[in-house]
PDB file of N, CA and C in Angstrom:
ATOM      1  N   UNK A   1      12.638  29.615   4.504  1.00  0.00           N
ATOM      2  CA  UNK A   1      12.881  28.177   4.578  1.00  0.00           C
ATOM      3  C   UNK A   1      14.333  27.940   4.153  1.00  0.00           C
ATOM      4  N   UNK A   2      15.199  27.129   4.877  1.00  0.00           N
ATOM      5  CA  UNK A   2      16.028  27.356   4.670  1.00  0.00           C
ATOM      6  C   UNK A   2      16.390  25.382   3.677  1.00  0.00           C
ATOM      7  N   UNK A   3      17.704  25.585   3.422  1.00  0.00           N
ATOM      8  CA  UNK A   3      18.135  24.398   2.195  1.00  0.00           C
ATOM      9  C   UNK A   3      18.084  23.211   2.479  1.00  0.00           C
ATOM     10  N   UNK A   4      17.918  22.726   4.120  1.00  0.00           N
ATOM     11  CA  UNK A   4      17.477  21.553   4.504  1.00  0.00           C
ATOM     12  C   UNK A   4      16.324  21.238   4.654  1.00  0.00           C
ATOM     13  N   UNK A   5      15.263  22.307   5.096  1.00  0.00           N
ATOM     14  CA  UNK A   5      13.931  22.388   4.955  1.00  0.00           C
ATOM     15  C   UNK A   5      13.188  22.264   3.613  1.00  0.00           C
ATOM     16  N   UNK A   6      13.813  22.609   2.603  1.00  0.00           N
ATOM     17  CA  UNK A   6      13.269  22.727   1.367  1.00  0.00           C
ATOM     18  C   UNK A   6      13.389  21.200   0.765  1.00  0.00           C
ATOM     19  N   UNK A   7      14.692  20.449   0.844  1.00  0.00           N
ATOM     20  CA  UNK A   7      14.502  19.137   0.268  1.00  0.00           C
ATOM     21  C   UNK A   7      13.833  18.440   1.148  1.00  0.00           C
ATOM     22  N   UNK A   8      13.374  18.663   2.411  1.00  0.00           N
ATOM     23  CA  UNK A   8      12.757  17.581   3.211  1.00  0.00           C
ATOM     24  C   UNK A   8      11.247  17.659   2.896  1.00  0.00           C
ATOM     25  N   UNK A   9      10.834  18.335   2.614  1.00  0.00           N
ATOM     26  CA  UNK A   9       9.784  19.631   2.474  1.00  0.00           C
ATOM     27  C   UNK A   9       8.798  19.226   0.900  1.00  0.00           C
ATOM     28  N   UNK A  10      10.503  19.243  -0.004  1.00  0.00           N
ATOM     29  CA  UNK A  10      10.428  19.301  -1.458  1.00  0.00           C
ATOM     30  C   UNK A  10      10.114  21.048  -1.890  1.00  0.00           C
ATOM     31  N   UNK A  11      10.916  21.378  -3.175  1.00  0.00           N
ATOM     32  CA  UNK A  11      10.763  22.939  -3.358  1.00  0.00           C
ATOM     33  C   UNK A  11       9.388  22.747  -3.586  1.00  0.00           C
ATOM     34  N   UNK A  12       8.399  22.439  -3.966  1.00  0.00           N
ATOM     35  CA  UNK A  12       6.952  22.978  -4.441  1.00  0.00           C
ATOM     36  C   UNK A  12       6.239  23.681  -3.234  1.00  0.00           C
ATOM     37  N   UNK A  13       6.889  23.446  -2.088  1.00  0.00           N
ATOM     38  CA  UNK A  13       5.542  23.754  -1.094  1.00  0.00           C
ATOM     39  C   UNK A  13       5.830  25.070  -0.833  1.00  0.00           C
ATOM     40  N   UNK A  14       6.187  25.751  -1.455  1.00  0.00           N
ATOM     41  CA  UNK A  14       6.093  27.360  -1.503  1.00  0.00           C
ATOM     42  C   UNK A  14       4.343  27.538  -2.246  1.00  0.00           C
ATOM     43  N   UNK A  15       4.190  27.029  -2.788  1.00  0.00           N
ATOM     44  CA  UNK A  15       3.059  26.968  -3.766  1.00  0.00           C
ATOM     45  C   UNK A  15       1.469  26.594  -2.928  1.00  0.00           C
ATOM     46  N   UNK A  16       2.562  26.386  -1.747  1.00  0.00           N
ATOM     47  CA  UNK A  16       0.931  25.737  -0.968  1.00  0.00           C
ATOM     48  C   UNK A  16       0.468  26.535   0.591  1.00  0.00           C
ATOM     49  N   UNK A  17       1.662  27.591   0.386  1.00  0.00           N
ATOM     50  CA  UNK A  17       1.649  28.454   2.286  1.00  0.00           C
ATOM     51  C   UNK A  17       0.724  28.563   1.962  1.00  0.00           C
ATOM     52  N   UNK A  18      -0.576  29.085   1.309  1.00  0.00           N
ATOM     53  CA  UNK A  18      -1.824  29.950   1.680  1.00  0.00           C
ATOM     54  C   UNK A  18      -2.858  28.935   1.820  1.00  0.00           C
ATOM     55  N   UNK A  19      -2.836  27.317   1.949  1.00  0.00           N
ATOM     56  CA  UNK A  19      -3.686  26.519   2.558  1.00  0.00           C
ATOM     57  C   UNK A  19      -3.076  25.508   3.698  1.00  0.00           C
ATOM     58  N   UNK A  20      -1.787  25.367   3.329  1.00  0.00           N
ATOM     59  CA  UNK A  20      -0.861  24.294   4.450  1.00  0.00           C
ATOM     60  C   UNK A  20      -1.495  24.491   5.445  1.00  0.00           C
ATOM     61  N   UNK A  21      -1.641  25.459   6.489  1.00  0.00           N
ATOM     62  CA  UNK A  21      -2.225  25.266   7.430  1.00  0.00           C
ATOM     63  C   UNK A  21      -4.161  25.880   7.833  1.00  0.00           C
ATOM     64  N   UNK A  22      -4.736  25.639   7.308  1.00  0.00           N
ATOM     65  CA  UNK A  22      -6.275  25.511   7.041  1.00  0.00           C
ATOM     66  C   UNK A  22      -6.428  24.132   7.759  1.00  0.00           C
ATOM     67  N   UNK A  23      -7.904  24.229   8.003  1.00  0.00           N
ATOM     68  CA  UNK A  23      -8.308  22.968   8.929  1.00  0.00           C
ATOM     69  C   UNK A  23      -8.971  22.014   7.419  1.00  0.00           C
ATOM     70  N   UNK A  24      -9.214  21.073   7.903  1.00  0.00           N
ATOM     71  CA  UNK A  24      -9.694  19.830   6.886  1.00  0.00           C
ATOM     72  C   UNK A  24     -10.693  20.180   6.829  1.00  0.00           C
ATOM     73  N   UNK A  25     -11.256  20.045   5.228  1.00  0.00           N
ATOM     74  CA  UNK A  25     -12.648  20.433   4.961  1.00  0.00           C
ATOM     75  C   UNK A  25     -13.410  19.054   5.394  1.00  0.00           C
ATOM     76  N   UNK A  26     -14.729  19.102   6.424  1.00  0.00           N
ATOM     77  CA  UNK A  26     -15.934  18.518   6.677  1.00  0.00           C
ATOM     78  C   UNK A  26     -16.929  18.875   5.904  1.00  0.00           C
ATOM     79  N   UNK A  27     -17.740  17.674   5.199  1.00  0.00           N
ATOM     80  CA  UNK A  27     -18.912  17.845   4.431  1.00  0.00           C
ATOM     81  C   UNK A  27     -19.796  18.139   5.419  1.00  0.00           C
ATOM     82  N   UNK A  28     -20.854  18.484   4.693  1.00  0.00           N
ATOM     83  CA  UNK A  28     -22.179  18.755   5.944  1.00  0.00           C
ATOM     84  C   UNK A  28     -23.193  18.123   4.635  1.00  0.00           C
ATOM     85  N   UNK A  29     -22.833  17.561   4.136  1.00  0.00           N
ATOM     86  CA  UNK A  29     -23.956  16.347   3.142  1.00  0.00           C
ATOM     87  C   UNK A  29     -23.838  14.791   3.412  1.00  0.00           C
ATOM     88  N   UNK A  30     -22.436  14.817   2.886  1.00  0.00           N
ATOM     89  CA  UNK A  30     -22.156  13.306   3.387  1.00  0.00           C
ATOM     90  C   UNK A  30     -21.104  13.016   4.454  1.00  0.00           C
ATOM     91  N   UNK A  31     -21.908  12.154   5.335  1.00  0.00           N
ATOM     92  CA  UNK A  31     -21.023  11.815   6.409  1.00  0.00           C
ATOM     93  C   UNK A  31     -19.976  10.984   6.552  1.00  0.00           C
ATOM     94  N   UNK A  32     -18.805  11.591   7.436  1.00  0.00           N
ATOM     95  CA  UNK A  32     -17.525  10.419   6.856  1.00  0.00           C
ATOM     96  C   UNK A  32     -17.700   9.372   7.306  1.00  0.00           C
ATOM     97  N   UNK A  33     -16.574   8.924   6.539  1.00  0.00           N
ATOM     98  CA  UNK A  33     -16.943   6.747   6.088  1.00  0.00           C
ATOM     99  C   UNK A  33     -15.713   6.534   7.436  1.00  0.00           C
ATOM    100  N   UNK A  34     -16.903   5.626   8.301  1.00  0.00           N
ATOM    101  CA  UNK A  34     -15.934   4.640   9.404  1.00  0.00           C
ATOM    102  C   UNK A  34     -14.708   4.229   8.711  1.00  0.00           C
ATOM    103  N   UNK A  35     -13.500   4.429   9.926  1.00  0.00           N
ATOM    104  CA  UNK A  35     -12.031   4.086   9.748  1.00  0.00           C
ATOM    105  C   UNK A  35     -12.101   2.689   9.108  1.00  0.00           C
ATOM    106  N   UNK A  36     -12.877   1.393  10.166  1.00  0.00           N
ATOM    107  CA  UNK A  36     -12.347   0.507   9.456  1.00  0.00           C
ATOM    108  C   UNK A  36     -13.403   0.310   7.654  1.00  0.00           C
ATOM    109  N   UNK A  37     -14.268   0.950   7.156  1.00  0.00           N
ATOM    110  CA  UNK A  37     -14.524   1.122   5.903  1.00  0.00           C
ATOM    111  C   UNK A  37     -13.421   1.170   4.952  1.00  0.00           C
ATOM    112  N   UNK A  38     -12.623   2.785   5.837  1.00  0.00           N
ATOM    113  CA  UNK A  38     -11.906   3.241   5.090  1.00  0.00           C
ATOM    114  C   UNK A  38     -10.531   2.528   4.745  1.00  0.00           C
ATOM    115  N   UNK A  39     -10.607   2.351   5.811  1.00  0.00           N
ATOM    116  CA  UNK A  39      -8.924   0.534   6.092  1.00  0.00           C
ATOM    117  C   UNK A  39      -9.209  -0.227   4.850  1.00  0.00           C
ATOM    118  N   UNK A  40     -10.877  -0.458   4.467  1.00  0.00           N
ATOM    119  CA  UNK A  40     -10.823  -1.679   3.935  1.00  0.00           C
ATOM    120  C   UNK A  40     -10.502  -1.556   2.602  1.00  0.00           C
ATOM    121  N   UNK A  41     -10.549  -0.482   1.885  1.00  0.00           N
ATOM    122  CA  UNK A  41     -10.344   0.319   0.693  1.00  0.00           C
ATOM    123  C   UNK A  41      -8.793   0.023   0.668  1.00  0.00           C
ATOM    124  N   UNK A  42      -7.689   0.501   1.165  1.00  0.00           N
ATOM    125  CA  UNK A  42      -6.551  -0.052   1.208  1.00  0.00           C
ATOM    126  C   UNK A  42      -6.298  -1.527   1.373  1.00  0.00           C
ATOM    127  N   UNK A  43      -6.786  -2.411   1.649  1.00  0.00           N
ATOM    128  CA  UNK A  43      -6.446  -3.647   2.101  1.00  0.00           C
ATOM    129  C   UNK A  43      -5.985  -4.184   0.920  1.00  0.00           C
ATOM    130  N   UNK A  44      -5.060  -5.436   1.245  1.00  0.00           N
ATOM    131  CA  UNK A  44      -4.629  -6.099   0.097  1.00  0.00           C
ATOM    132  C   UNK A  44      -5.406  -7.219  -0.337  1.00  0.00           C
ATOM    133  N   UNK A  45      -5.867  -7.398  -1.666  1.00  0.00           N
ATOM    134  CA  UNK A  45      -6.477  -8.529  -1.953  1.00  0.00           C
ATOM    135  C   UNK A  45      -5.980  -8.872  -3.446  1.00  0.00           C
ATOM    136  N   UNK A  46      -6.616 -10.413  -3.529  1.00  0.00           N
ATOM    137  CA  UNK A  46      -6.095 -11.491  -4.050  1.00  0.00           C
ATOM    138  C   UNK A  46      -6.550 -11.018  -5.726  1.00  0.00           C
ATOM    139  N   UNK A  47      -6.098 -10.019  -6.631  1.00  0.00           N
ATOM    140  CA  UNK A  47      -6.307 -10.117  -7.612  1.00  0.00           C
ATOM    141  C   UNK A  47      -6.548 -11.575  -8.546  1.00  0.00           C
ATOM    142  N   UNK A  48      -5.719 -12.314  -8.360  1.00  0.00           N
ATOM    143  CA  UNK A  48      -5.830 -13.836  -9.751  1.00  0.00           C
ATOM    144  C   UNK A  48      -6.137 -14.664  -8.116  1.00  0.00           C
ATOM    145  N   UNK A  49      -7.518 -14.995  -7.965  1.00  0.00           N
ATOM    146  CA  UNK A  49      -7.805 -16.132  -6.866  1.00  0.00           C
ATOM    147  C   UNK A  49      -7.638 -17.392  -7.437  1.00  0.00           C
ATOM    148  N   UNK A  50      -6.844 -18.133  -5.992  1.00  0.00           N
ATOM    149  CA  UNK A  50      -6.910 -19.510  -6.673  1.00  0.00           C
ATOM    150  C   UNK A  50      -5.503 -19.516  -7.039  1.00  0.00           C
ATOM    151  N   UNK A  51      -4.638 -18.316  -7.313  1.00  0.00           N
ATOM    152  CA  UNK A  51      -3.246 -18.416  -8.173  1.00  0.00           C
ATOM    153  C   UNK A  51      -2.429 -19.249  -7.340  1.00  0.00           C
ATOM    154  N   UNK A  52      -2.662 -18.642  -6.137  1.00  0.00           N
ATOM    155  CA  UNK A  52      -1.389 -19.648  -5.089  1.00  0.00           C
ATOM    156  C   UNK A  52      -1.624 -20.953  -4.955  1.00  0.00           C
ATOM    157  N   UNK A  53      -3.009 -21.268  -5.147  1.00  0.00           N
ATOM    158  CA  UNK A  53      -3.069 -22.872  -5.286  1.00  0.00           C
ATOM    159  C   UNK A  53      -2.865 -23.572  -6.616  1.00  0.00           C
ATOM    160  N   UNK A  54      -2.674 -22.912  -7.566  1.00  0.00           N
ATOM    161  CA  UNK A  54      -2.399 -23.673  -8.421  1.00  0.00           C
ATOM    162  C   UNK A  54      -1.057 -23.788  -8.849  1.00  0.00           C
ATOM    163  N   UNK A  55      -0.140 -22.511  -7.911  1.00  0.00           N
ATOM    164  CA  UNK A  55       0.844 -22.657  -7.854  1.00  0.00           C
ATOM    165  C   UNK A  55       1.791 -23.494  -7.186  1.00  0.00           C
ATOM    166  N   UNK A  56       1.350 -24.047  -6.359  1.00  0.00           N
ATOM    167  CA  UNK A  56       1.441 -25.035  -5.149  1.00  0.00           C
ATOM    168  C   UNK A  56       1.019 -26.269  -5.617  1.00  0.00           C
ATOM    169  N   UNK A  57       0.444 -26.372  -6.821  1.00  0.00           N
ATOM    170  CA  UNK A  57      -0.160 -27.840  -7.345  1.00  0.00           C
ATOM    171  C   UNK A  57       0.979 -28.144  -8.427  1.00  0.00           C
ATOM    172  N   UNK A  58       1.426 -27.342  -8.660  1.00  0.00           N
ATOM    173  CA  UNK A  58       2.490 -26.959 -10.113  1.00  0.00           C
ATOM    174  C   UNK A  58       3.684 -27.529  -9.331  1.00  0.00           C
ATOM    175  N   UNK A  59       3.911 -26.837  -8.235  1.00  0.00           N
ATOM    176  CA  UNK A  59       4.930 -27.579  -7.317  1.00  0.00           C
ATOM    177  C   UNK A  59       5.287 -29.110  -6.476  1.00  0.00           C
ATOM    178  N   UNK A  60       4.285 -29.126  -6.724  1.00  0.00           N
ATOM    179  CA  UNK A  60       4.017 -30.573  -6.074  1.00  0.00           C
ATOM    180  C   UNK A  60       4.404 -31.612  -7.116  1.00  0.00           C
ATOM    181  N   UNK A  61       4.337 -30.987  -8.617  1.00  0.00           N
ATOM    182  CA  UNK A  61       4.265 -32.308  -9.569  1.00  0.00           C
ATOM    183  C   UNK A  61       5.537 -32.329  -9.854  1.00  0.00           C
ATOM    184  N   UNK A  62       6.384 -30.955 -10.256  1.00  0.00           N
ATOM    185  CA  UNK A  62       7.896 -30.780 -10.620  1.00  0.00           C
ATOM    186  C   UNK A  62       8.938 -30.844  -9.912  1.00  0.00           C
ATOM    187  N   UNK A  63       8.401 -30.505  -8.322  1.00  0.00           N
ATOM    188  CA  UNK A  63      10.133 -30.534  -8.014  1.00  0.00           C
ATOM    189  C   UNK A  63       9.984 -32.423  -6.736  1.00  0.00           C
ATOM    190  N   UNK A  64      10.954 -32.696  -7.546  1.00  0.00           N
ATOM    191  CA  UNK A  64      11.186 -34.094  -6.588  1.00  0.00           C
ATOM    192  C   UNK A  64      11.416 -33.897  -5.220  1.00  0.00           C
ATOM    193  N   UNK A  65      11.157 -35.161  -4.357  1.00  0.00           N
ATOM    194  CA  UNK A  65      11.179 -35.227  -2.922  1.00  0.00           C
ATOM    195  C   UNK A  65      12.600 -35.106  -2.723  1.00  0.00           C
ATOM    196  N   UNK A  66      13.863 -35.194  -3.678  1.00  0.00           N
ATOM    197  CA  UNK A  66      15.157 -35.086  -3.237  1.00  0.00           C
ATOM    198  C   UNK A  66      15.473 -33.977  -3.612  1.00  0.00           C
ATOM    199  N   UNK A  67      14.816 -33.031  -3.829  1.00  0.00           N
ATOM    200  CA  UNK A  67      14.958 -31.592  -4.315  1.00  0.00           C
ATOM    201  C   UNK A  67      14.802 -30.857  -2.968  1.00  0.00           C
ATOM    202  N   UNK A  68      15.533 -29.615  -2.609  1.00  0.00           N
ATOM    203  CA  UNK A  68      15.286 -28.481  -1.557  1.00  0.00           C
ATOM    204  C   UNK A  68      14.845 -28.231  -1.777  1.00  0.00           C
ATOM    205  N   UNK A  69      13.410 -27.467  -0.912  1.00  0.00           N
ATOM    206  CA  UNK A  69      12.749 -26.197  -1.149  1.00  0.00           C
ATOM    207  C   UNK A  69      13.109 -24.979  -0.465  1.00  0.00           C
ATOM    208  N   UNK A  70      13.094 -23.842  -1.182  1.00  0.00           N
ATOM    209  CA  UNK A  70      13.714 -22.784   0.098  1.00  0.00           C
ATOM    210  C   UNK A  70      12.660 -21.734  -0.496  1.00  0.00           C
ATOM    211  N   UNK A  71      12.623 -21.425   0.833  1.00  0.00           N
ATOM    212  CA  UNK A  71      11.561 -20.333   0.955  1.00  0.00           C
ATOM    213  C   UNK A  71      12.292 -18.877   0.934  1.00  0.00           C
ATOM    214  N   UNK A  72      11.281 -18.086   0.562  1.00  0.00           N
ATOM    215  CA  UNK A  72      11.646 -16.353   0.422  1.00  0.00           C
ATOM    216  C   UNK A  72      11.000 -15.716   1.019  1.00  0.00           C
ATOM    217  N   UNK A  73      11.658 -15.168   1.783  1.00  0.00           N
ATOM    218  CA  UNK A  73      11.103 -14.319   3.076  1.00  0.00           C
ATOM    219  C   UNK A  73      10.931 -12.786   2.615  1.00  0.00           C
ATOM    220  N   UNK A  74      11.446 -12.155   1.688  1.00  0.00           N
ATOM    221  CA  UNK A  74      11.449 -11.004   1.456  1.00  0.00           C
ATOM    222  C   UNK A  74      10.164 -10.455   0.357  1.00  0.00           C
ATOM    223  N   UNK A  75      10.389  -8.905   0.571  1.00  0.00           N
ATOM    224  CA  UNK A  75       9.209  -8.685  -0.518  1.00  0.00           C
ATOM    225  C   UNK A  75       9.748  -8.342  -1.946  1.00  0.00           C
ATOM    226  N   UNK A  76       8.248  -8.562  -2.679  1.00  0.00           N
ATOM    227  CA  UNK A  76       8.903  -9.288  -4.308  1.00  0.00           C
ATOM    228  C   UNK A  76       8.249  -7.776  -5.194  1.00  0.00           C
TER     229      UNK A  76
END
């Protein structure tokens, strides 16, 4: 492996030639969980519900009608 391969790579995967290429272990007990199951496990959800509305109620009382609002498009 040569010195561009290794940082792309990362040095550890010397540590892993004798399974890197092995096929994926299949149970033969339990059967795998449908994609979108598995999607749903990642999905993003609303830890504090309700937060954005009360954040939006908070807003409504403090900033005056001659005040800008500007929005943020980016991630926080």
């Amino acid at each position: 492996m040569n010195e561009k391969e290794q940082k792309r790579t990362g040095p550890d995967i010397g540590k892993y030639q004798d399974i890197i290429n092995l096929p994926h272990p299949v149970s033969k007990k339990h059967p795998q969980m449908p994609l979108k199951d598995r999607a749903a496990q990642f999905a993003p959800f609303a830890a504090l519900s309700g937060h954005g509305e009360v954040i939006q109620q908070t807003e409504r009382r403090h900033v005056g009608d001659d005040m800008e609002r500007v929005e943020y498009e980016g991630e926080i």
